[in-house]
Protein backbone atom coordinates (compact mmCIF):
# COMPACT_ATOMS: atom_id res chain seq x y z
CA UNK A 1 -4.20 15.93 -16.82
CA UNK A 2 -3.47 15.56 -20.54
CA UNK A 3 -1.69 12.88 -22.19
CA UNK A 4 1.62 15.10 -22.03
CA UNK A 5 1.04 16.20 -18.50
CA UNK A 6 0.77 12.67 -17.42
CA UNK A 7 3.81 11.97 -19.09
CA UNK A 8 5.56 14.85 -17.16
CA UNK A 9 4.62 13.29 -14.12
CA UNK A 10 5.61 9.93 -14.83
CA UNK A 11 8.89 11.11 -15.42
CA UNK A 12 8.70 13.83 -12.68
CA UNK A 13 8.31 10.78 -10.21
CA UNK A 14 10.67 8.92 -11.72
CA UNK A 15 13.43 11.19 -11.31
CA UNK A 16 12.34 11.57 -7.70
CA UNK A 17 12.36 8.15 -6.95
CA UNK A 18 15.69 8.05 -8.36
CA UNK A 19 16.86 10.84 -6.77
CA UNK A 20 16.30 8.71 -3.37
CA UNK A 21 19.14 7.67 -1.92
CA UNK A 22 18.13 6.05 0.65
CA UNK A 23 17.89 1.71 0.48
CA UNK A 24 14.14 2.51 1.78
CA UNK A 25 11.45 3.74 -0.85
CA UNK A 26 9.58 6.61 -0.77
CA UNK A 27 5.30 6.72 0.31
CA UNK A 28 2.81 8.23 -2.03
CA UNK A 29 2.62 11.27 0.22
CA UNK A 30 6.21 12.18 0.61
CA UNK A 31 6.40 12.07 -3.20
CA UNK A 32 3.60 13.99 -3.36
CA UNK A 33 5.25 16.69 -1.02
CA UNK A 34 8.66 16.29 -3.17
CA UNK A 35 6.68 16.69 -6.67
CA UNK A 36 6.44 20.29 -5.57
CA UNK A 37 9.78 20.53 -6.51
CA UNK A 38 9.29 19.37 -10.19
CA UNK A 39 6.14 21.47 -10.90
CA UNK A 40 2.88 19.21 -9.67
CA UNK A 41 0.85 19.85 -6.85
CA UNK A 42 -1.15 16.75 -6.32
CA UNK A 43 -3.13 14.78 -4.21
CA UNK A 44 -1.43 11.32 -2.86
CA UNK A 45 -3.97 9.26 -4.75
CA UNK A 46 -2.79 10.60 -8.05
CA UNK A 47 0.63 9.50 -7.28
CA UNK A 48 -0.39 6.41 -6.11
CA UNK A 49 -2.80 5.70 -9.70
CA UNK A 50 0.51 7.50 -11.58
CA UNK A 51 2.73 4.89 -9.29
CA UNK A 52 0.34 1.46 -9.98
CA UNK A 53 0.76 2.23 -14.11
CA UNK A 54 4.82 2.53 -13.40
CA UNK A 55 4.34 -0.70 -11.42
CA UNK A 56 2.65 -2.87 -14.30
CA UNK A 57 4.96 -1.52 -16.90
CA UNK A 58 7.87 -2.46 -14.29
CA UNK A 59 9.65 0.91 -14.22
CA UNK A 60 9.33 0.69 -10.48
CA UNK A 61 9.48 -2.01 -7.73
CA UNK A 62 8.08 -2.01 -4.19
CA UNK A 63 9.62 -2.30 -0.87
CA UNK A 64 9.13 -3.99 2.27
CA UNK A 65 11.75 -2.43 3.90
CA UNK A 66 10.76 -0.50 7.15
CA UNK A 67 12.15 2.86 8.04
């Protein structure tokens, strides 16, 4: 991906995280399965690499809450 297309994604995951809402978060692969929606077919580890760079910059948070 290009500097823009990462971008996208960034966002893309964003809104799907946001969209969640459920108190538990969401794994790599099911946002992986629900970028679909948003235009990117990816592999888990991309979300996961996309999701450690939103982590550092503290745009997300983990969970420890069990389903």
């Amino acid at each position: 991906m290009n500097d823009a297309q990462l971008e996208l994604f960034r966002a893309a995951i964003l809104r799907v995280l946001d969209g969640n809402s459920t108190s538990f978060g969401l794994t790599a692969a099911v946002l992986a399965t629900l970028l679909v929606g948003e235009g990117f077919s990816v592999a888990a580890t991309e979300v996961t690499a996309a999701l450690d760079w939103l982590l550092d910059r503290r745009f997300v948070a983990l969970t420890n809450k069990p389903l």
